[in-house]
Each structure stands twice: as C-alpha cells, then as structure tokens.
C-alpha atoms as a PDB file:
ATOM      1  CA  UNK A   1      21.712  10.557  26.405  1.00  0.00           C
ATOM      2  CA  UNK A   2      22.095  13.927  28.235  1.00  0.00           C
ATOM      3  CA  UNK A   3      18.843  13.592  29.402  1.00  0.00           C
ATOM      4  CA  UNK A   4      19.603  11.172  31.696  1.00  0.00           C
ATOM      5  CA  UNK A   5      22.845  12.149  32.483  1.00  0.00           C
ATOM      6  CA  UNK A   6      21.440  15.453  34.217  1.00  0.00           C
ATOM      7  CA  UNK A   7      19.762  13.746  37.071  1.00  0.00           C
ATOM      8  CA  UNK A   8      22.612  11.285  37.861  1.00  0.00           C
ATOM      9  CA  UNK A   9      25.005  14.115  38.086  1.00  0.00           C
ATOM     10  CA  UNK A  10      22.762  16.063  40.291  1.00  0.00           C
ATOM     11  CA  UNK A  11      21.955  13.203  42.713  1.00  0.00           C
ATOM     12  CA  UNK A  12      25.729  12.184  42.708  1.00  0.00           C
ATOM     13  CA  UNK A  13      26.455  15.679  43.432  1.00  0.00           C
ATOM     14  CA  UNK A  14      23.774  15.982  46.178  1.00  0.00           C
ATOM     15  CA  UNK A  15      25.622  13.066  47.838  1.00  0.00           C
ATOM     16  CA  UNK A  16      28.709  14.427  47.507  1.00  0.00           C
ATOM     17  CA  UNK A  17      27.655  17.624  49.434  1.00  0.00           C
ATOM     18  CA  UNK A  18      25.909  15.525  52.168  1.00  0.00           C
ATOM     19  CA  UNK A  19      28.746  13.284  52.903  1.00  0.00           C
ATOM     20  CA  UNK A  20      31.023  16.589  53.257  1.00  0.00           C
ATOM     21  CA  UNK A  21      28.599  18.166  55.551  1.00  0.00           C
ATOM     22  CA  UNK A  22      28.620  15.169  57.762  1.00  0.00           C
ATOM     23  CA  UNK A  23      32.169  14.611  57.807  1.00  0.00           C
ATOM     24  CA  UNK A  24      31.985  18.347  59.263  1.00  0.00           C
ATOM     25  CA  UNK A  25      28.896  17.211  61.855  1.00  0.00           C
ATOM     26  CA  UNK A  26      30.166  13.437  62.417  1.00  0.00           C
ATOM     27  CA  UNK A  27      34.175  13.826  64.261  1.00  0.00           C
ATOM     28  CA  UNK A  28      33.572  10.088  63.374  1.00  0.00           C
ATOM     29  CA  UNK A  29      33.824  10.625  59.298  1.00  0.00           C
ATOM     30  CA  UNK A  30      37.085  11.948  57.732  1.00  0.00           C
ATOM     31  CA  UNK A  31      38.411  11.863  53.957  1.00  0.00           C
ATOM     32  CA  UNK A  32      41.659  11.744  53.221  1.00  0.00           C
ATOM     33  CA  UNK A  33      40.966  13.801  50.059  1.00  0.00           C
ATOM     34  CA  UNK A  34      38.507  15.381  47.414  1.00  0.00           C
ATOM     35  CA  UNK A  35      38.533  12.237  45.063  1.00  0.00           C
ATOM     36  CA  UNK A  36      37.426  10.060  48.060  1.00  0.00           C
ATOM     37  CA  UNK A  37      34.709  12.307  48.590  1.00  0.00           C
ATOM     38  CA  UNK A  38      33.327  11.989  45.280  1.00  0.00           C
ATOM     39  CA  UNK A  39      34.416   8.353  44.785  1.00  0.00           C
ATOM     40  CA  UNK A  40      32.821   7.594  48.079  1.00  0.00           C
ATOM     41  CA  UNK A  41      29.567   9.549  47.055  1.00  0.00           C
ATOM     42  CA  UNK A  42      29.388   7.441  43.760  1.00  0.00           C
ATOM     43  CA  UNK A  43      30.241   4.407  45.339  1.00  0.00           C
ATOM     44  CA  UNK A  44      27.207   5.188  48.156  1.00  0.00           C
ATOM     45  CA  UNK A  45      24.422   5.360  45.271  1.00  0.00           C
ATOM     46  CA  UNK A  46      25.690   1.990  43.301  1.00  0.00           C
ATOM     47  CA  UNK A  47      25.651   0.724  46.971  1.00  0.00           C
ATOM     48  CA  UNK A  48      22.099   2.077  47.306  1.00  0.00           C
ATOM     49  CA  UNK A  49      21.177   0.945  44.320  1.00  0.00           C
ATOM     50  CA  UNK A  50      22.720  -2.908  44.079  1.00  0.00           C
ATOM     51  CA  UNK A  51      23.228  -3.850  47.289  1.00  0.00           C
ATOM     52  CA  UNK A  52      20.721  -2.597  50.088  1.00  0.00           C
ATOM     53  CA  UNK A  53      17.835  -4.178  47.988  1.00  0.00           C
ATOM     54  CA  UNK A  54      19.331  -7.649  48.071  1.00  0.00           C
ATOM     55  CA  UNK A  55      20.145  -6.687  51.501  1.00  0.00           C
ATOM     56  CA  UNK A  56      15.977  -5.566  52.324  1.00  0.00           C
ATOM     57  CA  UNK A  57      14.980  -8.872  50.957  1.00  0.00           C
ATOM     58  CA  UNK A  58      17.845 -11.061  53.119  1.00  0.00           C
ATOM     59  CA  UNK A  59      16.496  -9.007  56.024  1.00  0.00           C
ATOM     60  CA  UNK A  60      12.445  -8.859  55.115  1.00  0.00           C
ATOM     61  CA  UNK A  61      11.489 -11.318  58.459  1.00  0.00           C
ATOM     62  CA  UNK A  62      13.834  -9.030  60.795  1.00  0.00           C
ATOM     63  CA  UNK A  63      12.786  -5.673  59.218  1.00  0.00           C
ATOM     64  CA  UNK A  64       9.015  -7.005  59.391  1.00  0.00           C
ATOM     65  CA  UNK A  65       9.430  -7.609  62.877  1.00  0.00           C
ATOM     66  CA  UNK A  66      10.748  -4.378  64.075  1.00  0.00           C
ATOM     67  CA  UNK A  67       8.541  -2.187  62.098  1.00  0.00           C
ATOM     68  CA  UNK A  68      10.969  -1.166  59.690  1.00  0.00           C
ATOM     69  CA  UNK A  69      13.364   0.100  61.764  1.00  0.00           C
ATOM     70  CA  UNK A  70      15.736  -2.362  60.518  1.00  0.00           C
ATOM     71  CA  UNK A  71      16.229  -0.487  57.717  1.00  0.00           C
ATOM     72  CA  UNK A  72      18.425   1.902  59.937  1.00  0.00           C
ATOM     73  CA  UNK A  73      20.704  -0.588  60.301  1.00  0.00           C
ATOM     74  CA  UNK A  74      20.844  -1.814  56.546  1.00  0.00           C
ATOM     75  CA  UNK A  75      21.610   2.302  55.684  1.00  0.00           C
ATOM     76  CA  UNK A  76      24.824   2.165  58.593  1.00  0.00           C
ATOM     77  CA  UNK A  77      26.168  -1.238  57.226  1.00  0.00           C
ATOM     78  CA  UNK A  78      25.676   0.444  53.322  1.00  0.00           C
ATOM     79  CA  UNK A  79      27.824   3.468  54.495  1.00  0.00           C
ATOM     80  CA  UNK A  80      30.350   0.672  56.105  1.00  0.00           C
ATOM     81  CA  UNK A  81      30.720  -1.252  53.470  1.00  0.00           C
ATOM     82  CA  UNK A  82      31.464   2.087  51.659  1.00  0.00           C
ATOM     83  CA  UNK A  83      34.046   3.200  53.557  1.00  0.00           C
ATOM     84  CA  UNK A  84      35.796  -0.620  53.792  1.00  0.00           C
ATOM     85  CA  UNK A  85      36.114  -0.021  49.915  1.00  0.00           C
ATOM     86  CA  UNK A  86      37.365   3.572  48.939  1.00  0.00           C
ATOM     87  CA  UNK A  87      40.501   4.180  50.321  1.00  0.00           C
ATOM     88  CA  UNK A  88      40.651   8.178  52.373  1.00  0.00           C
ATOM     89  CA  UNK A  89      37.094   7.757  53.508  1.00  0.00           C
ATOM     90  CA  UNK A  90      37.028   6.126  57.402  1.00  0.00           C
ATOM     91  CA  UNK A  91      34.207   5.733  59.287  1.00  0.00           C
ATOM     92  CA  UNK A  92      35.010   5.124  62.997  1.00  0.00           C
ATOM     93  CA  UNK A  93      32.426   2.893  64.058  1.00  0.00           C
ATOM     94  CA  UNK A  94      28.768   1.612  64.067  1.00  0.00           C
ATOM     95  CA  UNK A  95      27.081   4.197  65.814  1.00  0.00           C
ATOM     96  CA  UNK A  96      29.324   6.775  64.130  1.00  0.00           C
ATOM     97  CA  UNK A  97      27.722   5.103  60.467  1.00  0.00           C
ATOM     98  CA  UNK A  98      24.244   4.767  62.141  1.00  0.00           C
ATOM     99  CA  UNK A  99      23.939   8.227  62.813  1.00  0.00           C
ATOM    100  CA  UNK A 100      25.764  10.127  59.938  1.00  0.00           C
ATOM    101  CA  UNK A 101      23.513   7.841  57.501  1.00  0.00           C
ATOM    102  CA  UNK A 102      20.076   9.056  59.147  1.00  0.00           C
ATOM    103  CA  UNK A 103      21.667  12.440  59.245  1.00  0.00           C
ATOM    104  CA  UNK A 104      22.783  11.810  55.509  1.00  0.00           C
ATOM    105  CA  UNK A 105      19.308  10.652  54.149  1.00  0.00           C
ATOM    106  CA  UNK A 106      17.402  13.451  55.291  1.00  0.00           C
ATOM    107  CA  UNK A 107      19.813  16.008  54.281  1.00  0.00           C
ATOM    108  CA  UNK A 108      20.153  14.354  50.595  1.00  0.00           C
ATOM    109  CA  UNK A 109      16.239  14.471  50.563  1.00  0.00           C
ATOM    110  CA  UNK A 110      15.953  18.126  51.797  1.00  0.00           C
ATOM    111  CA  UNK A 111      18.760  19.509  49.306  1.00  0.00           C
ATOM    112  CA  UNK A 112      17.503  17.607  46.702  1.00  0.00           C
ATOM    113  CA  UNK A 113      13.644  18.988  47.144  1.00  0.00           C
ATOM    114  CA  UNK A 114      15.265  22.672  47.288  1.00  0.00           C
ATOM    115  CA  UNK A 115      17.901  21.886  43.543  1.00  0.00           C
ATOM    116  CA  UNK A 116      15.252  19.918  41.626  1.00  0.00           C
ATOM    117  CA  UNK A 117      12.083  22.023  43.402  1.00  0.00           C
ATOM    118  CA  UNK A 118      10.190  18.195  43.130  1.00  0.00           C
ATOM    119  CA  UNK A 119       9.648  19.001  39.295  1.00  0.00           C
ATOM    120  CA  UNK A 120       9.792  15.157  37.655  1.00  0.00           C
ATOM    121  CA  UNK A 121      12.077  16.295  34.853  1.00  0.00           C
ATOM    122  CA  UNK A 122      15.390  15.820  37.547  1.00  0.00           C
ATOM    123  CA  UNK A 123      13.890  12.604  38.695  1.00  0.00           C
ATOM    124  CA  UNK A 124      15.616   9.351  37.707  1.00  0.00           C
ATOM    125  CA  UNK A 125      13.340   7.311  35.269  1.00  0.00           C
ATOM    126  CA  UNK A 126      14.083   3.479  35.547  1.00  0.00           C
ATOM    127  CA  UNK A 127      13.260   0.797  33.179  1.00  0.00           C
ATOM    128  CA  UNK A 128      10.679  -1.131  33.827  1.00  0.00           C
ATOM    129  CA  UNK A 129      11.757  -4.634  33.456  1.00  0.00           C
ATOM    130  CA  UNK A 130       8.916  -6.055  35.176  1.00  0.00           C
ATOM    131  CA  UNK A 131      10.999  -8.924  37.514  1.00  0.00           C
ATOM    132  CA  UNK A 132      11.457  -8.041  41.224  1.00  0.00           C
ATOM    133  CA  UNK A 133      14.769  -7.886  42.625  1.00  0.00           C
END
C-alpha cells in the first residue's frame, strides 16, 4: 500500500510547489491560505486525471484541427474550474489561467525529472483495465 502511496504524495507535492511558485510569477493567482494551496493542488491532479480526458475526447475535432494546440486551452479551463471550486484560490482571468497553466506544466515536469531523477520506481503505475475513456 505504501508503495503506491510514495508517488502520489510526491506528485501532489510537486503540484503544490508549482502552484506556489506561480502564484509568486502570476499577480493573477492568489491563495487565501496554505490549505487552499494544497487542496487546490489535489484538486488540480483529480481534475487532470477525471476531467480533462472526457474533456480531450469532447474536444478531439477542435484539438485535431488546430494541431493540438487546443489542449492549451483544455489545461486553462482545468485550472478554472479549479479555482471555481476551492474556496482561497482565485484566478483572475483566462489569460491569467492560460499562462500560469503552461508555466505550471513545465515547471511540474522539470521538478519532477530533478526529485524522482526519471527512475520508474516514483512513477505512477495504473491499472490496466483495457476500456478507453
């Protein structure tokens, strides 16, 4: 059970730190506390997880037909959506969430290669269940 638990914690954390940094980057991004922070951060990866696929395959023709750049969009209406639901954590406006979510992305990928040094052990194993979603 701990096994597992490892990598969640460490990509929850990872989130954590990059939505701090850009609420320090972003004059657009505030929280109101520490617990929205980390609610916020958990909130963005069940968002990430649950919701932006459903929201890839609504969008498939559109994202298709802009060469993927859609997907932009689909990451500043996640970190929206996240910020309608926690209460402390505001997001100003569209291009505020546009930015901060490109900016958050590559940060959570660049931290996260430096803490887990790519070794597969802190990656999150899935089940297969073999259905698309």
């Amino acid at each position: 059970m701990t096994h597992n638990l490892w990598p969640f914690l460490l990509h929850w954390g990872i989130t954590a730190v990059s939505l701090w940094v850009a609420s320090h980057l972003f004059s657009g991004i505030r929280f109101a506390s520490a617990g929205a922070l980390v609610v916020s951060a958990l909130l963005l990866g069940l968002a990430n997880a649950l919701v932006k696929p459903l929201l890839i395959l609504l969008t498939l023709p559109l994202t298709f037909l802009t060469f993927g750049l859609f997907l932009l969009v689909i990451n500043a209406l996640v970190l929206l959506l996240v910020s309608a639901l926690v209460r402390g954590f505001t997001v100003t406006g569209f291009w505020t969430a546009f930015f901060a979510s490109i900016f958050i992305t590559v940060f959570s990928f660049i931290i996260g290669a430096f803490v887990a040094g790519g070794s597969a052990e802190y990656t999150i194993q899935m089940p297969h269940s073999g259905m698309w979603l």
